[in-house]
C-alpha atoms as a PDB file:
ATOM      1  CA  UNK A   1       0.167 -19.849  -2.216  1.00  0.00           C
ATOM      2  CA  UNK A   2      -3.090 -18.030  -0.661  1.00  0.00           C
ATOM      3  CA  UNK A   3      -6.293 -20.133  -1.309  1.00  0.00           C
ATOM      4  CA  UNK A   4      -9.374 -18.789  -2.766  1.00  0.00           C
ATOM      5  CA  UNK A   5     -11.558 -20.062   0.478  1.00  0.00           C
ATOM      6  CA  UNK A   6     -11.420 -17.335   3.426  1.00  0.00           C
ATOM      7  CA  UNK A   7     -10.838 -20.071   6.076  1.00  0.00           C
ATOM      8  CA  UNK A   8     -12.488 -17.499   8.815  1.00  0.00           C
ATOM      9  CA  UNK A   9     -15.665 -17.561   7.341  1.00  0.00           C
ATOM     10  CA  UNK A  10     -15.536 -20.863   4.134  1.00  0.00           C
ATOM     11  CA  UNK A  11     -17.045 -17.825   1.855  1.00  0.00           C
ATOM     12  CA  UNK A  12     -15.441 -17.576  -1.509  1.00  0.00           C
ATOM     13  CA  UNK A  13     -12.610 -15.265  -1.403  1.00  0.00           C
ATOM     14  CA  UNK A  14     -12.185 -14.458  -5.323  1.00  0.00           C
ATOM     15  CA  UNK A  15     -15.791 -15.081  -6.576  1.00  0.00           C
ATOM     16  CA  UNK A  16     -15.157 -12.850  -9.647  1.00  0.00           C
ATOM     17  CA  UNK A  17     -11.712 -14.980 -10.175  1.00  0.00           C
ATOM     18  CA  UNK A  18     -12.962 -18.375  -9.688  1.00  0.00           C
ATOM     19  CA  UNK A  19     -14.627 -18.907 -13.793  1.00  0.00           C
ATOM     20  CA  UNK A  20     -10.571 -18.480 -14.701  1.00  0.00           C
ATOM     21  CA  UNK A  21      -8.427 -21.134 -15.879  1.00  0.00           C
ATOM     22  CA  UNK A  22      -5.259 -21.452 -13.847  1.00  0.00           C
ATOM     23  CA  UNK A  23      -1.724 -19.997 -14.648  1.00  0.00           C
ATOM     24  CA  UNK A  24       1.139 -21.516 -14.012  1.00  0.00           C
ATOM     25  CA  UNK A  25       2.792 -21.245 -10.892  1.00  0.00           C
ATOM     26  CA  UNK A  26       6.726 -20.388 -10.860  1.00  0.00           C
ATOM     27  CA  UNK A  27       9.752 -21.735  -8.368  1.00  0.00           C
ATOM     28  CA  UNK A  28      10.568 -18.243  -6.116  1.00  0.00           C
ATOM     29  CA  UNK A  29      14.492 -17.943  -6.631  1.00  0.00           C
ATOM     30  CA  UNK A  30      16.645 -17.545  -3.814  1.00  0.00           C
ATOM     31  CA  UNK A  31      16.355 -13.975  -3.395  1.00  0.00           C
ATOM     32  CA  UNK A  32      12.467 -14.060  -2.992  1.00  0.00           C
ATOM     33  CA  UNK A  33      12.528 -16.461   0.058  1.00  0.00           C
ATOM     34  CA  UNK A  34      11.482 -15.950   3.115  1.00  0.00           C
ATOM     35  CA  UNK A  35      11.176 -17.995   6.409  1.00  0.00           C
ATOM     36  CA  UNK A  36       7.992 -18.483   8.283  1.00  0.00           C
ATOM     37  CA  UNK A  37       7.030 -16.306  11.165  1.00  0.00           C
ATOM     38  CA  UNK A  38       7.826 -17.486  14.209  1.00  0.00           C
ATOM     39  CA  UNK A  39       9.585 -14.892  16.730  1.00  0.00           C
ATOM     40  CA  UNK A  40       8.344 -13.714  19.979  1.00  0.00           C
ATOM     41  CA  UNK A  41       7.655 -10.005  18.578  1.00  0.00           C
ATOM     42  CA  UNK A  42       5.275 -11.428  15.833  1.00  0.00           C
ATOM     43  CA  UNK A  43       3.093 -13.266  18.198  1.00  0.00           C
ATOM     44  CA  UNK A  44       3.273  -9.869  20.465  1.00  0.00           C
ATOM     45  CA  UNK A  45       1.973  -7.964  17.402  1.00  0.00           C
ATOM     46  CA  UNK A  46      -0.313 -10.615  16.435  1.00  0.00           C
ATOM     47  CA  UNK A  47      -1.796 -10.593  19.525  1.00  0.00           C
ATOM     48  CA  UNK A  48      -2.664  -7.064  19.830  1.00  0.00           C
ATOM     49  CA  UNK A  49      -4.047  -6.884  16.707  1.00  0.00           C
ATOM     50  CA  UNK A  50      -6.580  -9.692  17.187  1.00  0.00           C
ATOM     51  CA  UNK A  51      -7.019  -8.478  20.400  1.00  0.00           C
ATOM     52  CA  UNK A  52      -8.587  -4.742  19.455  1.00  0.00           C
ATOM     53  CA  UNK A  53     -10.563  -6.924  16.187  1.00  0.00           C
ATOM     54  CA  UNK A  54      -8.448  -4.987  13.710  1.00  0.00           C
ATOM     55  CA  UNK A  55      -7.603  -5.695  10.244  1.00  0.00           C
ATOM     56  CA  UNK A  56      -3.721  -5.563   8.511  1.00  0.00           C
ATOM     57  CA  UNK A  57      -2.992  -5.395   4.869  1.00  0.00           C
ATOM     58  CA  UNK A  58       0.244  -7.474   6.283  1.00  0.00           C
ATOM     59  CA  UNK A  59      -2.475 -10.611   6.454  1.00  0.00           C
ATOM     60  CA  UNK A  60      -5.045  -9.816   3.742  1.00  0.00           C
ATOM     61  CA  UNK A  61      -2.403  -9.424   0.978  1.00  0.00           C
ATOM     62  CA  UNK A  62      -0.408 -11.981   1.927  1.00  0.00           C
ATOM     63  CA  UNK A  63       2.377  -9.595   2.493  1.00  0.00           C
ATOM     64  CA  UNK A  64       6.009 -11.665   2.708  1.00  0.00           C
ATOM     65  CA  UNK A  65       7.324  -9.648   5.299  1.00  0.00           C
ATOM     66  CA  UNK A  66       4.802  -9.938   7.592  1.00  0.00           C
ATOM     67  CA  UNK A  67       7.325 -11.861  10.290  1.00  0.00           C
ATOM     68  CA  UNK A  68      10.212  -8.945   9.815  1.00  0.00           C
ATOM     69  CA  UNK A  69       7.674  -6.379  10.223  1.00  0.00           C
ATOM     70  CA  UNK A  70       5.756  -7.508  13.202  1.00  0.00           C
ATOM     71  CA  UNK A  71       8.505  -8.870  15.173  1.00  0.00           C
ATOM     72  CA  UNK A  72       9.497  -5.099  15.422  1.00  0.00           C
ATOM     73  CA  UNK A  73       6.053  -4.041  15.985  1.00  0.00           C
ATOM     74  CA  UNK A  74       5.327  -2.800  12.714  1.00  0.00           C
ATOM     75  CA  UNK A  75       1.547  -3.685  11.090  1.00  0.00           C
ATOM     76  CA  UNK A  76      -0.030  -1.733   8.406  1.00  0.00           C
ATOM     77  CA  UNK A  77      -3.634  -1.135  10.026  1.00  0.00           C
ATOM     78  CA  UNK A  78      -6.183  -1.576   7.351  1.00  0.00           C
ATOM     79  CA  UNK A  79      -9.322   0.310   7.509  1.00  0.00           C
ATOM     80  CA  UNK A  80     -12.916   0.461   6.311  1.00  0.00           C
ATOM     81  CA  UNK A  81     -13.628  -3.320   6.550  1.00  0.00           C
ATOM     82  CA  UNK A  82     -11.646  -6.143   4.908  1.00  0.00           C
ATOM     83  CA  UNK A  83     -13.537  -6.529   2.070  1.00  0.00           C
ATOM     84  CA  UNK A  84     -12.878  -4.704  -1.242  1.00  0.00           C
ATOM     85  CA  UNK A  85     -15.484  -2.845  -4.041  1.00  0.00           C
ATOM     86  CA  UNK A  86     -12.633  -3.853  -7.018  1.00  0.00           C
ATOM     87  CA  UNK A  87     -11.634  -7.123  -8.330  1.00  0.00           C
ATOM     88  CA  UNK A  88      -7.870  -6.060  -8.999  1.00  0.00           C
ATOM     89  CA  UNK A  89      -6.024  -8.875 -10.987  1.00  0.00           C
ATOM     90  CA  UNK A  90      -3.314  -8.696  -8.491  1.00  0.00           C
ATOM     91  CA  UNK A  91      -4.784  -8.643  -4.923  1.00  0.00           C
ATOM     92  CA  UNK A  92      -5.589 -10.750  -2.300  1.00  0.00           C
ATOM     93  CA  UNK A  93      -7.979  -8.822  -0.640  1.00  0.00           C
ATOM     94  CA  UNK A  94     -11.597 -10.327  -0.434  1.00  0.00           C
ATOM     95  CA  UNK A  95     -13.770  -9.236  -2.838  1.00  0.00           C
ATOM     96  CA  UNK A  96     -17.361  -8.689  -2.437  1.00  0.00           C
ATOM     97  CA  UNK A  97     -20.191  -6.663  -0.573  1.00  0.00           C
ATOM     98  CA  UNK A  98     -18.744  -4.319   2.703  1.00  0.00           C
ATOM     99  CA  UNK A  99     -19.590  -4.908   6.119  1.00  0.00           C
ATOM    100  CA  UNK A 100     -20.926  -1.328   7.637  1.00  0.00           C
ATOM    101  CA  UNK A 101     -17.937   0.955   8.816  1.00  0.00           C
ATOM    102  CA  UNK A 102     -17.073   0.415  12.388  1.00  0.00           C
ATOM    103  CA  UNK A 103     -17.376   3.854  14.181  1.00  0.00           C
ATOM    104  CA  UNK A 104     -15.276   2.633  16.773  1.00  0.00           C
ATOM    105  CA  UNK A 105     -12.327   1.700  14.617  1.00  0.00           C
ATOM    106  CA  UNK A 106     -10.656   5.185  14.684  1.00  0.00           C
ATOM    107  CA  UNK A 107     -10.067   4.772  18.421  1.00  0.00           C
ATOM    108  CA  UNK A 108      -9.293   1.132  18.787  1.00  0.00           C
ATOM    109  CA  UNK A 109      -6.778   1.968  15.890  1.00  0.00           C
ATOM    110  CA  UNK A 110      -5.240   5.070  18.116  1.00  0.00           C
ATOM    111  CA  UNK A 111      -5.046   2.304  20.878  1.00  0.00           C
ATOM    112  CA  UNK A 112      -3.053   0.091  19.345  1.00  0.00           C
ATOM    113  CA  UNK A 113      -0.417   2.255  18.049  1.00  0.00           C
ATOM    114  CA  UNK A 114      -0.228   3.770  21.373  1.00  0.00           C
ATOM    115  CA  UNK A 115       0.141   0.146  22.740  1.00  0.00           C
ATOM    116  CA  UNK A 116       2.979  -0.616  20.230  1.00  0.00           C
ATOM    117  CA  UNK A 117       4.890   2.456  20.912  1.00  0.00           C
ATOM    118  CA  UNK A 118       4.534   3.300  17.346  1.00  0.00           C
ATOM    119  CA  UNK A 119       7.065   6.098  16.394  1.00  0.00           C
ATOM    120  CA  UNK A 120       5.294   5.813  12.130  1.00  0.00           C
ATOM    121  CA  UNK A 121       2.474   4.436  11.230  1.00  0.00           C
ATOM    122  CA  UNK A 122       0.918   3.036   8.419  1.00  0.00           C
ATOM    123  CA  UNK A 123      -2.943   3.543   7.668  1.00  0.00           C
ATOM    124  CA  UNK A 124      -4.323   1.851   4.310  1.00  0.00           C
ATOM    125  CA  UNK A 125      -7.963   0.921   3.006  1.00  0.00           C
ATOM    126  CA  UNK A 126      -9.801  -1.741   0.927  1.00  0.00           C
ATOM    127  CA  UNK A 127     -11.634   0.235  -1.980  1.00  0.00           C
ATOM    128  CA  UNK A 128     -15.149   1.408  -0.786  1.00  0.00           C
ATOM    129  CA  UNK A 129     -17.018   2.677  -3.862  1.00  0.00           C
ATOM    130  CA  UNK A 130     -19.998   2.278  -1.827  1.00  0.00           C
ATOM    131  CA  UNK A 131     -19.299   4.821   0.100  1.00  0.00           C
ATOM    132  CA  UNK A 132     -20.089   8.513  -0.873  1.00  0.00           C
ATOM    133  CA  UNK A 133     -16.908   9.765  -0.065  1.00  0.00           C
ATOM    134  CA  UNK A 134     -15.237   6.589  -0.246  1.00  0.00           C
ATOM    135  CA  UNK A 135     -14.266   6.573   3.093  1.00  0.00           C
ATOM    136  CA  UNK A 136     -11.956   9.726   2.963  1.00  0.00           C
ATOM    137  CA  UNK A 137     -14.142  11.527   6.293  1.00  0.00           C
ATOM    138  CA  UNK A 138     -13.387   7.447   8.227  1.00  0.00           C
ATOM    139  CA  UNK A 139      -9.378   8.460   6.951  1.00  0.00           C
ATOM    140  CA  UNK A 140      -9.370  11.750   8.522  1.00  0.00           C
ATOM    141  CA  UNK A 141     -11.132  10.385  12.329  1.00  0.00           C
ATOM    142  CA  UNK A 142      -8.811   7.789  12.660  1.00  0.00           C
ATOM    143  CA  UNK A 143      -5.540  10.841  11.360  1.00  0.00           C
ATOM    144  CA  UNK A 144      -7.271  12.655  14.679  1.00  0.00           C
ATOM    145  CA  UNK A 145      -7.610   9.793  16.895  1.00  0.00           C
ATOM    146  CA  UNK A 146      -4.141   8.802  16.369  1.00  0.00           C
ATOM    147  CA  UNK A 147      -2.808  12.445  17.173  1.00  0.00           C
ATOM    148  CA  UNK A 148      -4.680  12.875  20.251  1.00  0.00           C
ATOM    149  CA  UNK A 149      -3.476   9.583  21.461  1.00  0.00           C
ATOM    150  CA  UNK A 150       0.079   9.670  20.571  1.00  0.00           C
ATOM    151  CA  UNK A 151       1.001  13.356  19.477  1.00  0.00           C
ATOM    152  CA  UNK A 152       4.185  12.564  18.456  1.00  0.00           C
ATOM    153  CA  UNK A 153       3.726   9.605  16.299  1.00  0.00           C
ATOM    154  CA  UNK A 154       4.401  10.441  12.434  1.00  0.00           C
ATOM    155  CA  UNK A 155       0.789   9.207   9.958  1.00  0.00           C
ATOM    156  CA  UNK A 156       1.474   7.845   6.750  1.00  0.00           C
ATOM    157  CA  UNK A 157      -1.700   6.919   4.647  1.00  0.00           C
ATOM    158  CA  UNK A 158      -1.957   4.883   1.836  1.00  0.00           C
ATOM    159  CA  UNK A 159      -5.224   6.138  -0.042  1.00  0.00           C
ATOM    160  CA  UNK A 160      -7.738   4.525  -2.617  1.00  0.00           C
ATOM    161  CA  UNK A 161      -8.291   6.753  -5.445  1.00  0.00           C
ATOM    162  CA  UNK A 162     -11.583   8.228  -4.644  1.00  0.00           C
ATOM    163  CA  UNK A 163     -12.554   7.248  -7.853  1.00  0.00           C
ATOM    164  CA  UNK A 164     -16.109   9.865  -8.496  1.00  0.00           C
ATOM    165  CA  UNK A 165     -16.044  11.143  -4.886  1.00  0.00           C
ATOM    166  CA  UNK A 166     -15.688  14.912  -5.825  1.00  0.00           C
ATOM    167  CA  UNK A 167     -13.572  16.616  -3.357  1.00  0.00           C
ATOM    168  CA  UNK A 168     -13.696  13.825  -0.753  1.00  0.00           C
ATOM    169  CA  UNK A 169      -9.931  14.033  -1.566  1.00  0.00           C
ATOM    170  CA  UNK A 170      -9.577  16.895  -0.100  1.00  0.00           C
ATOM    171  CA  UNK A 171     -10.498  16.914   3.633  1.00  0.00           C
ATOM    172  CA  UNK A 172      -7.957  13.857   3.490  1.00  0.00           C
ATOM    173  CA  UNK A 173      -4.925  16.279   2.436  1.00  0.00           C
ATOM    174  CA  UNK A 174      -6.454  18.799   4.765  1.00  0.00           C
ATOM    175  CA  UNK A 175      -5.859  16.527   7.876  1.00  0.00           C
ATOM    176  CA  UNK A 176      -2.347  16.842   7.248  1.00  0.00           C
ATOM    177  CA  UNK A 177      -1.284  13.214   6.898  1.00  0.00           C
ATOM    178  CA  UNK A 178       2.766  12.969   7.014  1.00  0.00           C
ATOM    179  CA  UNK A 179       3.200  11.120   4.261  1.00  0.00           C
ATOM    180  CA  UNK A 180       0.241  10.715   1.354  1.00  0.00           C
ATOM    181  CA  UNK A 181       0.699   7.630  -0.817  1.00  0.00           C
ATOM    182  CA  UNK A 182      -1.468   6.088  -3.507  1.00  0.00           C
ATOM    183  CA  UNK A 183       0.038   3.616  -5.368  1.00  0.00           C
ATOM    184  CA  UNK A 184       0.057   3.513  -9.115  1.00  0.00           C
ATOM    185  CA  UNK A 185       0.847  -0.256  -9.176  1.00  0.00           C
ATOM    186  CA  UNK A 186       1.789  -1.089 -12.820  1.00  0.00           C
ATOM    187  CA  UNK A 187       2.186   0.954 -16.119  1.00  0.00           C
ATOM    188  CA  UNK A 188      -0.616   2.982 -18.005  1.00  0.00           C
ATOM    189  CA  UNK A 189      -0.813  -0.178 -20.818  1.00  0.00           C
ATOM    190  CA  UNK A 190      -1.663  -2.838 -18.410  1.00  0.00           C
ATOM    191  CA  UNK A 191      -4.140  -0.650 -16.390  1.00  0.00           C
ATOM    192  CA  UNK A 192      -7.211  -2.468 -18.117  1.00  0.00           C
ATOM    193  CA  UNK A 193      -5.893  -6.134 -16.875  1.00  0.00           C
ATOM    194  CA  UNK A 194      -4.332  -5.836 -13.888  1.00  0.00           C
ATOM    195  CA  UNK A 195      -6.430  -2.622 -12.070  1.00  0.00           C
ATOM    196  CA  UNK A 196      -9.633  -2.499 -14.419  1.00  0.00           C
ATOM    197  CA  UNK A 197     -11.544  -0.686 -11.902  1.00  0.00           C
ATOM    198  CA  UNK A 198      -9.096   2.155 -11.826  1.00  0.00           C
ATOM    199  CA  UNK A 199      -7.495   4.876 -14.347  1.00  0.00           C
ATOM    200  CA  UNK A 200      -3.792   5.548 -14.689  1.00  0.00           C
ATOM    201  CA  UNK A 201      -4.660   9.345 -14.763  1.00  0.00           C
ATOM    202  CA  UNK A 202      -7.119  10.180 -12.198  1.00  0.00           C
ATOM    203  CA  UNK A 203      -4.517   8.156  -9.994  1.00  0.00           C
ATOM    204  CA  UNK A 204      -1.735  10.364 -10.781  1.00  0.00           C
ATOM    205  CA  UNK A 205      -4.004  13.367 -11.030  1.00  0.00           C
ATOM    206  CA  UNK A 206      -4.796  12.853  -7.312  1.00  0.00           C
ATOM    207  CA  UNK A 207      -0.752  12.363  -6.255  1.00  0.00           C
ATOM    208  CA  UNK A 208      -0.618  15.915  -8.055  1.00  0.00           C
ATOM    209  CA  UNK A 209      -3.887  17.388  -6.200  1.00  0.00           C
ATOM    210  CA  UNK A 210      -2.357  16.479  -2.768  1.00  0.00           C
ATOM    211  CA  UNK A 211       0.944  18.706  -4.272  1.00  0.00           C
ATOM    212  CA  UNK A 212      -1.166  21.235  -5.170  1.00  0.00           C
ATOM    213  CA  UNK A 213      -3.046  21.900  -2.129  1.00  0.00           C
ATOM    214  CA  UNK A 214      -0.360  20.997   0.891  1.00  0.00           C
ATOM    215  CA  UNK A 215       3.135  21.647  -1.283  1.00  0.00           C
ATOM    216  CA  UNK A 216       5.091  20.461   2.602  1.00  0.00           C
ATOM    217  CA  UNK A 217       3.006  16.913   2.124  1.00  0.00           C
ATOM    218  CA  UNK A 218       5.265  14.159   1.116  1.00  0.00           C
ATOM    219  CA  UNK A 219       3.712  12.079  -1.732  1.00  0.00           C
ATOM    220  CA  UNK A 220       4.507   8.647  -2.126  1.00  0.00           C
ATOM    221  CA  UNK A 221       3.784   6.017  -4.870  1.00  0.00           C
ATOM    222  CA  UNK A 222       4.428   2.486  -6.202  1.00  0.00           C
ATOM    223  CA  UNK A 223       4.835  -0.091  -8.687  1.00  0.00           C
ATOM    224  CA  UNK A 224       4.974  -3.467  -9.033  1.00  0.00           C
ATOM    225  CA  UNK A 225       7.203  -5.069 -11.936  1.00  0.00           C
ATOM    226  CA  UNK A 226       7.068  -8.679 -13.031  1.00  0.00           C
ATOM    227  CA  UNK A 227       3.621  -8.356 -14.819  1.00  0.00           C
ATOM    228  CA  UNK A 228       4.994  -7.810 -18.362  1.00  0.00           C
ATOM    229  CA  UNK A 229       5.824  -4.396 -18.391  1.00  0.00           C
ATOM    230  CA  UNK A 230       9.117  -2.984 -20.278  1.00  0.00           C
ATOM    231  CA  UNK A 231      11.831  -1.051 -18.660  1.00  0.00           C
ATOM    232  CA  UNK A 232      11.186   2.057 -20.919  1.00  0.00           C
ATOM    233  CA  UNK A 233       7.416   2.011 -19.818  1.00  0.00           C
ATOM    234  CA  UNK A 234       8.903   2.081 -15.812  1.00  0.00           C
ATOM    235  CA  UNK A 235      10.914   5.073 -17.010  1.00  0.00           C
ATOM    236  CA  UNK A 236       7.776   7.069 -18.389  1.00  0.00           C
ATOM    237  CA  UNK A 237       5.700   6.472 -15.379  1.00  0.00           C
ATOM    238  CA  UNK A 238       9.061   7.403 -12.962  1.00  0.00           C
ATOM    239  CA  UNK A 239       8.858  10.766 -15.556  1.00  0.00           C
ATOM    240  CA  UNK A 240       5.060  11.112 -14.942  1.00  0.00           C
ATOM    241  CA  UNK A 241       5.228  10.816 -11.285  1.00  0.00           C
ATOM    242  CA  UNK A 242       7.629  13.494 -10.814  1.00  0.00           C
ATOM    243  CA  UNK A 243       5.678  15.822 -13.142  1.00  0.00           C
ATOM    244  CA  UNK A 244       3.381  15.161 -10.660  1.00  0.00           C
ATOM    245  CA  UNK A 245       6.168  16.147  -7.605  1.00  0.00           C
ATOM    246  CA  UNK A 246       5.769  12.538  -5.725  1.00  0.00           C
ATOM    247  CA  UNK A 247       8.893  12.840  -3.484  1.00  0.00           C
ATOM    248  CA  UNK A 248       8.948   8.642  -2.527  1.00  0.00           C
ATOM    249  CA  UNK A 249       8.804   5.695  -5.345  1.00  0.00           C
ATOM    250  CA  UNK A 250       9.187   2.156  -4.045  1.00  0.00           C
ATOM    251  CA  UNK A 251       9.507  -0.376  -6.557  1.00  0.00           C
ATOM    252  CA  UNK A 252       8.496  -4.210  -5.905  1.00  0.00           C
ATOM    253  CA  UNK A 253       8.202  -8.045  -7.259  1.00  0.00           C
ATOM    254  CA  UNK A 254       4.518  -8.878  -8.344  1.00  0.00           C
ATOM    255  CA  UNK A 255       3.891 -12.188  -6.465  1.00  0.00           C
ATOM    256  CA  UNK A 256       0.759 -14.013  -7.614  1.00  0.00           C
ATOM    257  CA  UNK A 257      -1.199 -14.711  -4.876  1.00  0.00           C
ATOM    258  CA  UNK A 258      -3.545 -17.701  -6.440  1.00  0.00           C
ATOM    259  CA  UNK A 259      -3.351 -19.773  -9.677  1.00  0.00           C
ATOM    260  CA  UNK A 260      -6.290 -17.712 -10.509  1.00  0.00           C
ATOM    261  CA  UNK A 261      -5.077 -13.819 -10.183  1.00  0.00           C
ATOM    262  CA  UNK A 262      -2.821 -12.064 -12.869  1.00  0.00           C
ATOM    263  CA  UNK A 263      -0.073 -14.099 -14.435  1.00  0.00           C
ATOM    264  CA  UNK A 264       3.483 -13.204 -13.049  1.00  0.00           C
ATOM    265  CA  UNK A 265       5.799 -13.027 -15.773  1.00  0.00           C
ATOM    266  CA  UNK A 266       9.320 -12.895 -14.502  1.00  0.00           C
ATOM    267  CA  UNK A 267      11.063 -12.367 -11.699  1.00  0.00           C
ATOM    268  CA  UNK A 268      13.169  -9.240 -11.603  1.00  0.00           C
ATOM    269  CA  UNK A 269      16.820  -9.354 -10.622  1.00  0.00           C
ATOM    270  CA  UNK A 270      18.509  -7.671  -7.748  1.00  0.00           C
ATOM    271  CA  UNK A 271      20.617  -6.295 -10.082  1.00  0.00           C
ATOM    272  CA  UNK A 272      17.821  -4.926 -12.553  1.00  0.00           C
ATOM    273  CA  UNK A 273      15.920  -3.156  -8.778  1.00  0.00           C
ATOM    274  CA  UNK A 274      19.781  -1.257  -8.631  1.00  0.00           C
ATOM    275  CA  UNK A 275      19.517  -0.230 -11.870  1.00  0.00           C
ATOM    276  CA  UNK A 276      15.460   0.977 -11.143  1.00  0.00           C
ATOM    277  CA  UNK A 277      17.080   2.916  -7.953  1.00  0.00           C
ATOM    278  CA  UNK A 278      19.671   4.682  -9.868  1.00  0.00           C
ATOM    279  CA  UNK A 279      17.185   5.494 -12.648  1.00  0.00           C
ATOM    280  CA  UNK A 280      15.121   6.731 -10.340  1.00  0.00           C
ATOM    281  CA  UNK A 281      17.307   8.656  -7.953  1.00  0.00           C
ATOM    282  CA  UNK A 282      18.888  10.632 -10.812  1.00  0.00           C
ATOM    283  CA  UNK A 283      14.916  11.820 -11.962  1.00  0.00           C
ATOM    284  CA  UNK A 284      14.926  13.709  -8.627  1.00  0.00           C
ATOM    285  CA  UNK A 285      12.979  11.171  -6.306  1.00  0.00           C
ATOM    286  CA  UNK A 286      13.959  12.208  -2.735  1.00  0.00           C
ATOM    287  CA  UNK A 287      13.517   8.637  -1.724  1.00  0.00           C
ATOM    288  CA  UNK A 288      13.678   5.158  -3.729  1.00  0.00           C
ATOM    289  CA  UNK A 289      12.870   1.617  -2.141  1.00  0.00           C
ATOM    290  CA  UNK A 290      13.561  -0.860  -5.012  1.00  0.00           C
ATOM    291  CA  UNK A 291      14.091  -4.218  -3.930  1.00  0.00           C
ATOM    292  CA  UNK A 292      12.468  -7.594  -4.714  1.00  0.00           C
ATOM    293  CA  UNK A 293      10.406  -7.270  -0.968  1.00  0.00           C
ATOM    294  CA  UNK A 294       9.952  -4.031  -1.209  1.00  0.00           C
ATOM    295  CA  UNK A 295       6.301  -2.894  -0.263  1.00  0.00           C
ATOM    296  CA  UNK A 296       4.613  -0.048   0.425  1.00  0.00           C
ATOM    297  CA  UNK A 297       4.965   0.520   3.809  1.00  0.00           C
ATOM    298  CA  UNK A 298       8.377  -1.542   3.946  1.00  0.00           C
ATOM    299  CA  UNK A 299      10.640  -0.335   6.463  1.00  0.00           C
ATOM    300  CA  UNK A 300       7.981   2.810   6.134  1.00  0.00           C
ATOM    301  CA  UNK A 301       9.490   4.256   9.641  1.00  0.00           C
ATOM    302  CA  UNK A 302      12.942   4.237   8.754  1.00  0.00           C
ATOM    303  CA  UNK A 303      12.277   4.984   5.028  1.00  0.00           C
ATOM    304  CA  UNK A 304      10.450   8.156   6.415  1.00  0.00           C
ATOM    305  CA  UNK A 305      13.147   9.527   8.436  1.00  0.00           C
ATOM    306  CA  UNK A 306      15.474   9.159   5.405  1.00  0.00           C
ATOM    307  CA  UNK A 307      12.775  10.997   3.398  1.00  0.00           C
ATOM    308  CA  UNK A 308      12.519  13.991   5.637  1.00  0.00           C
ATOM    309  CA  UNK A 309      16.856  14.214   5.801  1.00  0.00           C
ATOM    310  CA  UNK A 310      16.916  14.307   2.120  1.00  0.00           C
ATOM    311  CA  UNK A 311      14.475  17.240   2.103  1.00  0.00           C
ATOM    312  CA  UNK A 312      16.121  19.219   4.844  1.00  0.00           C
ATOM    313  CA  UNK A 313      19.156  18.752   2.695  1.00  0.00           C
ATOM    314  CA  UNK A 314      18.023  20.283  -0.112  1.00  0.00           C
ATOM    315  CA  UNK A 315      19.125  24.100  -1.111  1.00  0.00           C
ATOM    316  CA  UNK A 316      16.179  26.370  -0.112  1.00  0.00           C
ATOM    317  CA  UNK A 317      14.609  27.590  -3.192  1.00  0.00           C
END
C-alpha cells in the first residue's frame, strides 16, 4: 500500500484525504499479484529517467506493472509537474499547489525516448487548472520535440479534460497526436465520489471533439471497475463512447492506493474482463484491453499496432 507521506520531500501527499476515516483494506487474489521489480531493464529505465529529472505516472500512481513495463523500456512520461489541481478519490498523484512548468521538459522528454529507442510513446499529465490552457500549448512542444528527435516514433497522449479552457483542446488535436486518450474512469453515477472535480459529459464531449475535428485520430478511453458500479452501467458508457467514435476501450481493476482514497469494492474476475471484451468488441470497438492489469498505456506499443491493423482491415466506406 502507497503511504500518504511523499518520502522525497516528508510533505503530506493526500492533505485533502487525510480528515477520512480508513476503509478496509482487502487480500489481492492470485490473479492481481505481482512480483517486485528487480530486472536489469528496470534499473536501465529507472536510471534514465532520474537521470533527465523526469516524472512517470508508472511511479506516481503506483502503477503494478511498473517492473514489466520498464524492463522493456517502456515509461509513461508524465508532464506538467507531479503535482495535481484535483483531489480524485482514486489517485495517487500528489495533490496540492504546482511547481512552475519546466520549459525545458519538452526536450529532455524527446531525449529520453530517443535514448530508449522508443518505437510508441506514452505522454500523460497531472491536472493543471491553474493553467490558462491547462497545459494543452506544454502538450503540443513536447508532440514537436519528440518528432524532431525521433521522426519515426508513434505519440500517444493521455489528456486532462481541459475542464473551462475554451479551445485549448484544440491546438492539442491539431498537433496530430497518434493516438488521443482521455480516460473516463468510472460510470456517470459515481462521477461525484470518485472524480468530483470532473463531469462525465464534458469528458466524453471532448473524446467526440477530437472525432470531429481529425476523423484519422484514434481516440482512446478507460474505465476502472471494482468501485461499485453495475455491469449494465459499463454497457451504457461502452454505448456512449462509441456514439462518441472512441476506436480503443481498456478496461481495468480499481486498486486502492491508501486506506484513505475510494473504497474498492470487489475484485473483478478474469472471467467477468472476457465477458467486458466480448461486450465490447461486438459494440464496434476496434481495440479492447480488459484485463485485471490492464492500464492505460499497458502494452500501449503493441496495443497500437493492433489498433492500426484492425482499421486497415476495415471495408472502405
Amino acid at each position: 500500500m502507497a503511504t500518504l507521506i511523499d518520502i522525497n520531500t516528508e510533505r503530506e501527499r493526500h492533505p485533502e484525504k487525510a480528515h477520512k476515516p480508513d476503509t478496509e483494506v482487502m487480500r489481492k487474489p492470485k490473479w492481481i499479484r505481482v512480483k517486485a521489480p528487480t530486472s536489469k531493464g528496470y534499473a536501465k529505465t529507472r536510471q534514465i529517467v532520474k537521470d533527465k529529472g523526469l516524472v512517470t505516472v508508472c511511479e506516481e500512481a503506483a502503477c503494478p506493472n511498473i517492473g514489466e513495463c520498464w524492463e522493456k523500456s517502456h515509461a509513461t512520461f508524465m508532464v506538467l509537474g507531479e503535482i495535481c489541481t484535483r483531489a480524485c478519490a482514486f489517485c495517487n498523484v500528489a495533490t496540492g499547489l504546482p511547481q512552475d512548468v519546466d520549459a525545458y521538459e519538452p526536450m529532455k522528454i524527446a531525449e529520453a525516448v530517443l535514448e530508449m529507442k522508443l518505437k510508441h510513446v506514452v505522454i500523460t499529465s497531472v491536472d493543471r487548472d491553474d493553467l490558462a490552457d491547462g497545459g494543452a500549448q506544454h502538450f503540443v512542444d513536447v508532440i514537436e520535440a519528440i518528432r524532431a528527435k525521433s521522426p519515426g516514433t508513434t505519440i500517444e497522449i493521455l489528456t486532462p479534460d481541459f475542464l473551462r479552457k475554451g479551445d485549448a483542446p484544440n491546438i492539442v488535436i491539431d498537433a496530430k497526436p497518434d493516438v488521443f486518450n482521455h480516460n473516463l474512469e468510472t460510470v456517470p453515477r459515481l462521477y461525484l465520489k470518485i472524480r468530483p472535480g470532473a463531469r462525465y459529459f464534458h469528458s466524453l464531449r471532448l473524446l467526440e471533439k477530437v472525432k470531429d475535428r481529425d476523423p484519422s485520430q484514434f481516440t482512446k478511453s478507460g474505465l476502472m471497475v471494482g468501485l461499485g458500479e453495475t455491469k449494465e452501467e459499463i454497457m451504457q458508457v461502452m454505448d456512449d463512447m462509441r456514439s462518441a467514435g472512441v476506436d480503443f476501450l481498456t478496461i481495468g481493476q480499481y486498486l486502492q492506493p491508501t486506506r484513505k482514497h475510494a473504497k474498492l469494492e470487489r475484485f473483478v474476475t478474469p472471467e467477468e474482463f472476457k465477458s467486458y471484451e466480448t461486450i465490447a468488441r461486438a459494440k464496434g470497438f476496434l481495440m479492447v484491453s480488459a484485463s485485471p492489469l490492464t492500464r492505460s498505456s499497458y502494452h500501449a506499443d503493441s496495443d497500437f499496432a493492433q489498433l492500426r491493423a484492425a482499421r486497415d482491415a476495415q471495408p472502405a466506406r
